[in-house]
PDB file of N, CA and C in Angstrom:
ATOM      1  N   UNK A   1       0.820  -1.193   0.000  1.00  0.00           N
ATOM      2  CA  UNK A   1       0.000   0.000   0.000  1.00  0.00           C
ATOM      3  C   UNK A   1       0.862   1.254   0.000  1.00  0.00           C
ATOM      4  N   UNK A   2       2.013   0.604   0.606  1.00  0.00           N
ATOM      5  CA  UNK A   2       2.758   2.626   0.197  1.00  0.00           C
ATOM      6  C   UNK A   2       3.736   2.267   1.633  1.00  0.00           C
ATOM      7  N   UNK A   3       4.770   2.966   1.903  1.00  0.00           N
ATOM      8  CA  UNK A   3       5.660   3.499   2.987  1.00  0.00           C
ATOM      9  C   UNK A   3       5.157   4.247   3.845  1.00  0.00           C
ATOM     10  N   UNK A   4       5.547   3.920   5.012  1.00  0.00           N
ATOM     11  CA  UNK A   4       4.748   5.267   5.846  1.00  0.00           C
ATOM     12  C   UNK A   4       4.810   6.403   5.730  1.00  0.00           C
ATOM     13  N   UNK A   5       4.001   7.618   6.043  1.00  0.00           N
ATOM     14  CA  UNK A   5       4.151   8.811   5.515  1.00  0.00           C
ATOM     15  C   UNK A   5       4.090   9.289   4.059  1.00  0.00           C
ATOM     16  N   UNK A   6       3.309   8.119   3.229  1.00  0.00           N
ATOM     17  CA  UNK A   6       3.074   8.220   2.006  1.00  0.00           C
ATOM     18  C   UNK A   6       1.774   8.493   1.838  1.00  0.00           C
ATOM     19  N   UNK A   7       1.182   9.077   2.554  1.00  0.00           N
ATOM     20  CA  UNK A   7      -0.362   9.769   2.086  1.00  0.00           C
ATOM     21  C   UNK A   7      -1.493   8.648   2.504  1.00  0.00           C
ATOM     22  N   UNK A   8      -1.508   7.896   2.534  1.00  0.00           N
ATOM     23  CA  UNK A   8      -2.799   6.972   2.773  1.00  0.00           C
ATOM     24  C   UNK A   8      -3.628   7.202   3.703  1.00  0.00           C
ATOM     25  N   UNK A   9      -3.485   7.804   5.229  1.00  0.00           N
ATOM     26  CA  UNK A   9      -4.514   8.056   5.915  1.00  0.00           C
ATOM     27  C   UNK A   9      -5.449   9.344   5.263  1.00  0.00           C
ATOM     28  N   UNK A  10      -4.271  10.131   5.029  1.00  0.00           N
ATOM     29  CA  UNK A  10      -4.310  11.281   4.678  1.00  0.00           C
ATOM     30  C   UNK A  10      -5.534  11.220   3.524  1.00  0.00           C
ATOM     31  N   UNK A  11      -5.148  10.206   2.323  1.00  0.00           N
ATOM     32  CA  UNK A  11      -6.193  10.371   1.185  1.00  0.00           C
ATOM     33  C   UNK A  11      -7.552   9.855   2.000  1.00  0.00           C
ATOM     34  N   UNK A  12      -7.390   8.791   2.539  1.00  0.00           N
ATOM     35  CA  UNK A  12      -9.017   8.319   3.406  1.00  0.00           C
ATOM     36  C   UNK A  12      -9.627   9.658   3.614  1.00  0.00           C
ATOM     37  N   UNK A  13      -8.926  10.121   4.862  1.00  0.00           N
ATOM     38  CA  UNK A  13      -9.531  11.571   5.445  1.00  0.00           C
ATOM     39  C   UNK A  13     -10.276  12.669   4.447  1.00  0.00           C
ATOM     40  N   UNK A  14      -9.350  12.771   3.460  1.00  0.00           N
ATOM     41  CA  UNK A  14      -9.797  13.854   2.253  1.00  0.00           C
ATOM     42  C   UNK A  14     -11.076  13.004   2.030  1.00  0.00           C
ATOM     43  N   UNK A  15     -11.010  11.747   1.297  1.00  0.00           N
ATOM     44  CA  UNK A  15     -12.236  11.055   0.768  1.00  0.00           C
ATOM     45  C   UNK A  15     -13.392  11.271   1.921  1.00  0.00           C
ATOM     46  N   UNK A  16     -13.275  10.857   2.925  1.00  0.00           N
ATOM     47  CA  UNK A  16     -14.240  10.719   3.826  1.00  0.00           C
ATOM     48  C   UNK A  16     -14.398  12.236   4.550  1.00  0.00           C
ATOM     49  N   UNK A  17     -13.826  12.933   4.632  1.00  0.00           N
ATOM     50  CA  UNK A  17     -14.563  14.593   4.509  1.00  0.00           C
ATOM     51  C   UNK A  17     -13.678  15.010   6.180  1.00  0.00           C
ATOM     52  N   UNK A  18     -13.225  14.093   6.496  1.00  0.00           N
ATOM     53  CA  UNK A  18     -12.558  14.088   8.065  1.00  0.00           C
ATOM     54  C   UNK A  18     -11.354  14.844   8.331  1.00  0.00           C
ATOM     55  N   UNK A  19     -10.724  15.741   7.392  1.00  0.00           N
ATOM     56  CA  UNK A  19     -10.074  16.492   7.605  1.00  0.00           C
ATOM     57  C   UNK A  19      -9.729  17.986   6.815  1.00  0.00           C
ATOM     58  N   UNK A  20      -9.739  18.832   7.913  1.00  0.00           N
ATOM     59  CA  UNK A  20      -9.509  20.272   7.944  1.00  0.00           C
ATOM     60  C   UNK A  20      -8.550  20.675   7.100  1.00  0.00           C
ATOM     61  N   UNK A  21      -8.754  21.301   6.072  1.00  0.00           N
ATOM     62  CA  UNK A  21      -7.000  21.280   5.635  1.00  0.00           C
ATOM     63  C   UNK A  21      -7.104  22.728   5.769  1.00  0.00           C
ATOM     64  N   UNK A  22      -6.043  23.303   5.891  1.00  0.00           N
ATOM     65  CA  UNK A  22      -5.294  24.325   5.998  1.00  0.00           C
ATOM     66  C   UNK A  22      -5.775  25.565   4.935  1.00  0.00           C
ATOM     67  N   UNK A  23      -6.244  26.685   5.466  1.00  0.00           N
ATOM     68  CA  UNK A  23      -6.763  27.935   4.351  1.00  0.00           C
ATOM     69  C   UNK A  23      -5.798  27.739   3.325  1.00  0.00           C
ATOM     70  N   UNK A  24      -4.578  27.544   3.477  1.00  0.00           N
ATOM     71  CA  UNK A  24      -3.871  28.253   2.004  1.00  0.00           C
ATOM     72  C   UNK A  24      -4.176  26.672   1.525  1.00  0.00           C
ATOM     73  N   UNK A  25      -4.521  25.272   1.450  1.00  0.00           N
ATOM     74  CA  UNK A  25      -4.525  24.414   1.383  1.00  0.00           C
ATOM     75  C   UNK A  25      -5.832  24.458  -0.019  1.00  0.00           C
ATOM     76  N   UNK A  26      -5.846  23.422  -0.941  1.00  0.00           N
ATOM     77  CA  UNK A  26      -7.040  23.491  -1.865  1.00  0.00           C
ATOM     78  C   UNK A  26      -7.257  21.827  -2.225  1.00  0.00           C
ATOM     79  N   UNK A  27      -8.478  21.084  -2.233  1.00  0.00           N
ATOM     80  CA  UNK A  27      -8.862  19.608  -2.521  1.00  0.00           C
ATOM     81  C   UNK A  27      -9.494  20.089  -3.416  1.00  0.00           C
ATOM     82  N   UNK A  28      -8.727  19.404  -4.742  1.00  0.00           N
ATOM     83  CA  UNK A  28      -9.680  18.891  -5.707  1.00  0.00           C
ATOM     84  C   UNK A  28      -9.603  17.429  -6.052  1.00  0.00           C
ATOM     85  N   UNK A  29     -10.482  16.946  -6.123  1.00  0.00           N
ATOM     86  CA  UNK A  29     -11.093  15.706  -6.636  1.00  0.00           C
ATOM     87  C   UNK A  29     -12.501  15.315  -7.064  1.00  0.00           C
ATOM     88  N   UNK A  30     -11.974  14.598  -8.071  1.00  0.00           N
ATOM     89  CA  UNK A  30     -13.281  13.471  -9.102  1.00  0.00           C
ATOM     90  C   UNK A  30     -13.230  12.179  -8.648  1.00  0.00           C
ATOM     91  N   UNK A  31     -14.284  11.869  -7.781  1.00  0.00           N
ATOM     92  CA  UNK A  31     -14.038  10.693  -7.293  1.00  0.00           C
ATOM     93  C   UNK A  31     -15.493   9.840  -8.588  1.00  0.00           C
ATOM     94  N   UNK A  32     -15.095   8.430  -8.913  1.00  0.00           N
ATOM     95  CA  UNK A  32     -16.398   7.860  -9.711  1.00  0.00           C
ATOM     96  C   UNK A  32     -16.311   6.543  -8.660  1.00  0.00           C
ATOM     97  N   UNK A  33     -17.145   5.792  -8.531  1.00  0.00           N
ATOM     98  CA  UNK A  33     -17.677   4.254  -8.122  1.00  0.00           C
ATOM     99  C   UNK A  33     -18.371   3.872  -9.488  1.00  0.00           C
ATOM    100  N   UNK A  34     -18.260   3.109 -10.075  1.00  0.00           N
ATOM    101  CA  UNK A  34     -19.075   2.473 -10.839  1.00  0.00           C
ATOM    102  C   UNK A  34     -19.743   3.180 -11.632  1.00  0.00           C
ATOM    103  N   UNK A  35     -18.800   4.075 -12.011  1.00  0.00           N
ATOM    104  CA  UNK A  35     -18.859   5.047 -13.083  1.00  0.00           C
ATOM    105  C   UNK A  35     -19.752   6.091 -12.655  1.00  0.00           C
ATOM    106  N   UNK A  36     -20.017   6.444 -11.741  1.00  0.00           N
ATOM    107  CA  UNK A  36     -20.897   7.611 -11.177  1.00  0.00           C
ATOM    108  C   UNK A  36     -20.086   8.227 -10.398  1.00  0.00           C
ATOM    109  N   UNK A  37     -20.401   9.964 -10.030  1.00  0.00           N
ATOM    110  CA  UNK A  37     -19.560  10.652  -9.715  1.00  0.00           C
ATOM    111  C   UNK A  37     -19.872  10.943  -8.114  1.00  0.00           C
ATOM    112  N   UNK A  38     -19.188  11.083  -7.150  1.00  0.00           N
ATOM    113  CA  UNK A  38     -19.584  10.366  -5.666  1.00  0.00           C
ATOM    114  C   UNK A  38     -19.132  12.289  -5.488  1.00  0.00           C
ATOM    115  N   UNK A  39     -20.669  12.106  -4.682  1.00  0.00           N
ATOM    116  CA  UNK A  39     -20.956  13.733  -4.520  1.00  0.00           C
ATOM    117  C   UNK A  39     -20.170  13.578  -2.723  1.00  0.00           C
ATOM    118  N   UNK A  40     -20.264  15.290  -2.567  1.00  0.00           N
ATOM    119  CA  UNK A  40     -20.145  15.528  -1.160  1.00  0.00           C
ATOM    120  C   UNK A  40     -20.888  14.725  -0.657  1.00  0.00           C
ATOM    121  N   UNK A  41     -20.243  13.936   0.702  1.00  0.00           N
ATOM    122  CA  UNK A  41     -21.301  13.390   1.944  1.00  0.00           C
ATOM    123  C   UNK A  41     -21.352  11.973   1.587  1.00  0.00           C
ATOM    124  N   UNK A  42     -21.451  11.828   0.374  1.00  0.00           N
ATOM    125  CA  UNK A  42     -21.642  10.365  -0.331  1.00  0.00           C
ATOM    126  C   UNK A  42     -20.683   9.208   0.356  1.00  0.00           C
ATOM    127  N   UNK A  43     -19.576   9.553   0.857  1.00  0.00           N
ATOM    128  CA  UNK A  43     -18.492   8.510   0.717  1.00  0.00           C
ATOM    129  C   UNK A  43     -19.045   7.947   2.331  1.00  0.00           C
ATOM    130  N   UNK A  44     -19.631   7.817   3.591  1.00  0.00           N
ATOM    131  CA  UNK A  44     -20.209   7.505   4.440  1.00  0.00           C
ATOM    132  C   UNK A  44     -21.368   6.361   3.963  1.00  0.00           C
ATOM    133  N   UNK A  45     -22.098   6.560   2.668  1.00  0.00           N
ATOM    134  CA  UNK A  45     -23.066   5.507   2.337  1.00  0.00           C
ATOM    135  C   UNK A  45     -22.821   4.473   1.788  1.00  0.00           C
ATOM    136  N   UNK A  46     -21.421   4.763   1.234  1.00  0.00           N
ATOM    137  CA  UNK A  46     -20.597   3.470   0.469  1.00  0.00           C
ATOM    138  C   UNK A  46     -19.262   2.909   1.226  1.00  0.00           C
ATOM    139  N   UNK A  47     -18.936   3.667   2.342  1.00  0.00           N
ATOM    140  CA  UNK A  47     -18.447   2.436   3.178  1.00  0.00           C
ATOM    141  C   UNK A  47     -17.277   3.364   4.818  1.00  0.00           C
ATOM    142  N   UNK A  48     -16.628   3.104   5.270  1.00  0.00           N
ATOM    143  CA  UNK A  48     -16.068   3.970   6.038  1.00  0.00           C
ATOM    144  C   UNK A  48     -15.464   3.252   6.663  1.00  0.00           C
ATOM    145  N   UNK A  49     -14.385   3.901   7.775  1.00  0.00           N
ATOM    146  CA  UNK A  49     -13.056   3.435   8.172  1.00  0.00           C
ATOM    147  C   UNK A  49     -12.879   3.604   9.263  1.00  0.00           C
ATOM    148  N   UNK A  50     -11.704   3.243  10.349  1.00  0.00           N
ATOM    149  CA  UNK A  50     -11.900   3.714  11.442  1.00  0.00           C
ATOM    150  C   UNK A  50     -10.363   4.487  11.638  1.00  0.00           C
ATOM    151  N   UNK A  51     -10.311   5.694  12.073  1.00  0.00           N
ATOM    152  CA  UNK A  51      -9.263   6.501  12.193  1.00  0.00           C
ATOM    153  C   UNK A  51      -8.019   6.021  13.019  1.00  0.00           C
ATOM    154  N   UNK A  52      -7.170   5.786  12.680  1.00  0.00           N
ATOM    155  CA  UNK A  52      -6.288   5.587  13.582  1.00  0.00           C
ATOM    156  C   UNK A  52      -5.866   5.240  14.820  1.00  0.00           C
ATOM    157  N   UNK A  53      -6.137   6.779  15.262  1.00  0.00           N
ATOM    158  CA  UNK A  53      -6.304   6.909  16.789  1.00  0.00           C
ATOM    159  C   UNK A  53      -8.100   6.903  17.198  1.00  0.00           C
ATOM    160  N   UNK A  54      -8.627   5.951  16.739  1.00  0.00           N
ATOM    161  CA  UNK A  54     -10.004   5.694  17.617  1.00  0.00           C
ATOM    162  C   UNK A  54      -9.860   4.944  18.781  1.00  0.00           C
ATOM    163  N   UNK A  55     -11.103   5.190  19.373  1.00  0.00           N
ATOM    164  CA  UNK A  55     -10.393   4.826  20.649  1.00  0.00           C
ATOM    165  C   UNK A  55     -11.670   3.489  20.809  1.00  0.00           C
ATOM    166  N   UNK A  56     -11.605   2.559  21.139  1.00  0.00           N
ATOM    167  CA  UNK A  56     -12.430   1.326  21.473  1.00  0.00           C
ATOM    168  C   UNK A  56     -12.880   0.824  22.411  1.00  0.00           C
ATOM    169  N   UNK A  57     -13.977   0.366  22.798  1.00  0.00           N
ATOM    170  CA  UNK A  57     -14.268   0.004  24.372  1.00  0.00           C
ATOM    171  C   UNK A  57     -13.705  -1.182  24.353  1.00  0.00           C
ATOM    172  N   UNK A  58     -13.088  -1.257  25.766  1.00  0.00           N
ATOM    173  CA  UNK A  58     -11.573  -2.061  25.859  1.00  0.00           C
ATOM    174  C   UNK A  58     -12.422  -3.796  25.843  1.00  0.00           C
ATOM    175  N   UNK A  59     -13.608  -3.528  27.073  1.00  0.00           N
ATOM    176  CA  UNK A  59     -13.954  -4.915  27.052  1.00  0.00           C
ATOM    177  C   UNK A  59     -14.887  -5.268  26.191  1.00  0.00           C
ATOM    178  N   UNK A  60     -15.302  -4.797  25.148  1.00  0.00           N
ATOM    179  CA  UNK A  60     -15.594  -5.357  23.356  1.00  0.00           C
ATOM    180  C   UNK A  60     -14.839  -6.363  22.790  1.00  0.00           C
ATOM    181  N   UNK A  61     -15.528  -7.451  22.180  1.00  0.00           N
ATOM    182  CA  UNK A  61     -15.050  -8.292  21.290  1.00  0.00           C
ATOM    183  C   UNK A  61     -14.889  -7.079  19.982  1.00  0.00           C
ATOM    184  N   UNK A  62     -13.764  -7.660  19.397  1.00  0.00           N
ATOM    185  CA  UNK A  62     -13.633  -7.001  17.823  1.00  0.00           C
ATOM    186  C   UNK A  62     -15.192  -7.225  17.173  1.00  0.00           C
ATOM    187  N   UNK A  63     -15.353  -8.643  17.583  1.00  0.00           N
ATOM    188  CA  UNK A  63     -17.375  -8.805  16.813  1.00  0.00           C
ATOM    189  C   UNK A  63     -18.414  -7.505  17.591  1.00  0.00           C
ATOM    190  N   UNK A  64     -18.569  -7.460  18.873  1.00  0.00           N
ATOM    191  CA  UNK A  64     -19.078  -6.964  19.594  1.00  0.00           C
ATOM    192  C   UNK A  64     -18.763  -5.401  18.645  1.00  0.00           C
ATOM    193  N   UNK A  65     -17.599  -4.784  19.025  1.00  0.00           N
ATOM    194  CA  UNK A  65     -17.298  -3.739  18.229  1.00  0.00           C
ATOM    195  C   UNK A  65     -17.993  -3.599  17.052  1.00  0.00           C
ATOM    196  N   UNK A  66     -17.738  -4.183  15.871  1.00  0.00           N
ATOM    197  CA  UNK A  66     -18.101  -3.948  15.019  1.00  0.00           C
ATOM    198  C   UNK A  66     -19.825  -4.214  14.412  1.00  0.00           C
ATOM    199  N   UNK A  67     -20.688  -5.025  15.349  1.00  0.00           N
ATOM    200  CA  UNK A  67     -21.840  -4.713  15.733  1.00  0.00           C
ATOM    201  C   UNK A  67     -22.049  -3.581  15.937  1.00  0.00           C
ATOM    202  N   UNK A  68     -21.561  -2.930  16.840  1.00  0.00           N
ATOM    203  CA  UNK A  68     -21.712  -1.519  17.840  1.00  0.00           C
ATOM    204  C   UNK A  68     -22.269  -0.759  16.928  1.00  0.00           C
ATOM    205  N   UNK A  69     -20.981  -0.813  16.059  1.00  0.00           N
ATOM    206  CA  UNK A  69     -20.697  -0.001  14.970  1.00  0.00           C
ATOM    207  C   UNK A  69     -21.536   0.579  13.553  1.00  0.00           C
ATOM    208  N   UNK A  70     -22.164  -0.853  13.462  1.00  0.00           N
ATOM    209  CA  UNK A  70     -23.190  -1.043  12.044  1.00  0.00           C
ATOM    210  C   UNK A  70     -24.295  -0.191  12.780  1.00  0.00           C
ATOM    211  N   UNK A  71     -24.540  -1.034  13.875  1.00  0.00           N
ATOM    212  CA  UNK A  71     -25.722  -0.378  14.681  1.00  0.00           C
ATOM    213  C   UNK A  71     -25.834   1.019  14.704  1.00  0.00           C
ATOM    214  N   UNK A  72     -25.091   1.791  14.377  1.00  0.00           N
ATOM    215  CA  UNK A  72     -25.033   2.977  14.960  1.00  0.00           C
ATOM    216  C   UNK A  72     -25.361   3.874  13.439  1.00  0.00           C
ATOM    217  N   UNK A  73     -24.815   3.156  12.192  1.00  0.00           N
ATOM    218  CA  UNK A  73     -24.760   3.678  10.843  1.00  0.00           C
ATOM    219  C   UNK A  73     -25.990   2.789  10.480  1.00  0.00           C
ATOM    220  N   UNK A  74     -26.223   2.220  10.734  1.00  0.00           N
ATOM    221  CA  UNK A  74     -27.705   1.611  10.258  1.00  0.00           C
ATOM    222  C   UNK A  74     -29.186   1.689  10.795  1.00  0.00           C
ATOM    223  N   UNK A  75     -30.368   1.790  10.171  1.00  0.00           N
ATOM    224  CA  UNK A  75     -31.344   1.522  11.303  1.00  0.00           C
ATOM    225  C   UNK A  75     -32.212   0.279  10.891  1.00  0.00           C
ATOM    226  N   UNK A  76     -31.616  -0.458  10.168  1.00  0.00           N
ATOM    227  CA  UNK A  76     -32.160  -1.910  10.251  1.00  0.00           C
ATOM    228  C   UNK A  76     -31.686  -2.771  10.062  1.00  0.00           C
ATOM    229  N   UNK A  77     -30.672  -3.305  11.069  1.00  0.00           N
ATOM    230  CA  UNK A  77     -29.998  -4.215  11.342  1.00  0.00           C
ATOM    231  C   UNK A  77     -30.603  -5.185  12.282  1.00  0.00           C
ATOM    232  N   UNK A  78     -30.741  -6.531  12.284  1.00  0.00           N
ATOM    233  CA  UNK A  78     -31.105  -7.624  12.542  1.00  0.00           C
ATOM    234  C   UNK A  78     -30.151  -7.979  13.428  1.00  0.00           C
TER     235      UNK A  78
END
């Protein structure tokens, strides 16, 4: 995927709208999925990540977690 310090969190963040960049700073991007052009806000309905430094409830199963998780982005989960 790349060396560290080679941009990868960094591009997530841009994609997923999670970071501030800097006034003199400028994002442009054309993002497509399946040949359609993925508007502001969009990138949350087609899938998402967990930041780095998130922080996890310690006594969660990774399953448990990631239940938590759907649960929280979904409202009809089974």
């Amino acid at each position: 995927m790349g060396a560290s310090g080679s941009g990868k969190t960094s591009l997530l963040n841009i994609l997923g709208e999670r970071l501030d960049v800097s006034s003199s700073a400028e994002v442009i991007k054309n993002v497509k999925v399946n040949g359609q052009n993925l508007n502001k806000g969009d990138f949350g309905k087609l899938g998402a990540f967990v930041m780095q430094d998130d922080i996890l409830i310690e006594t969660m199963t990774p399953f448990e977690s990631f239940c938590f998780a759907a649960k929280l982005r979904t409202s009809n989960l089974s």
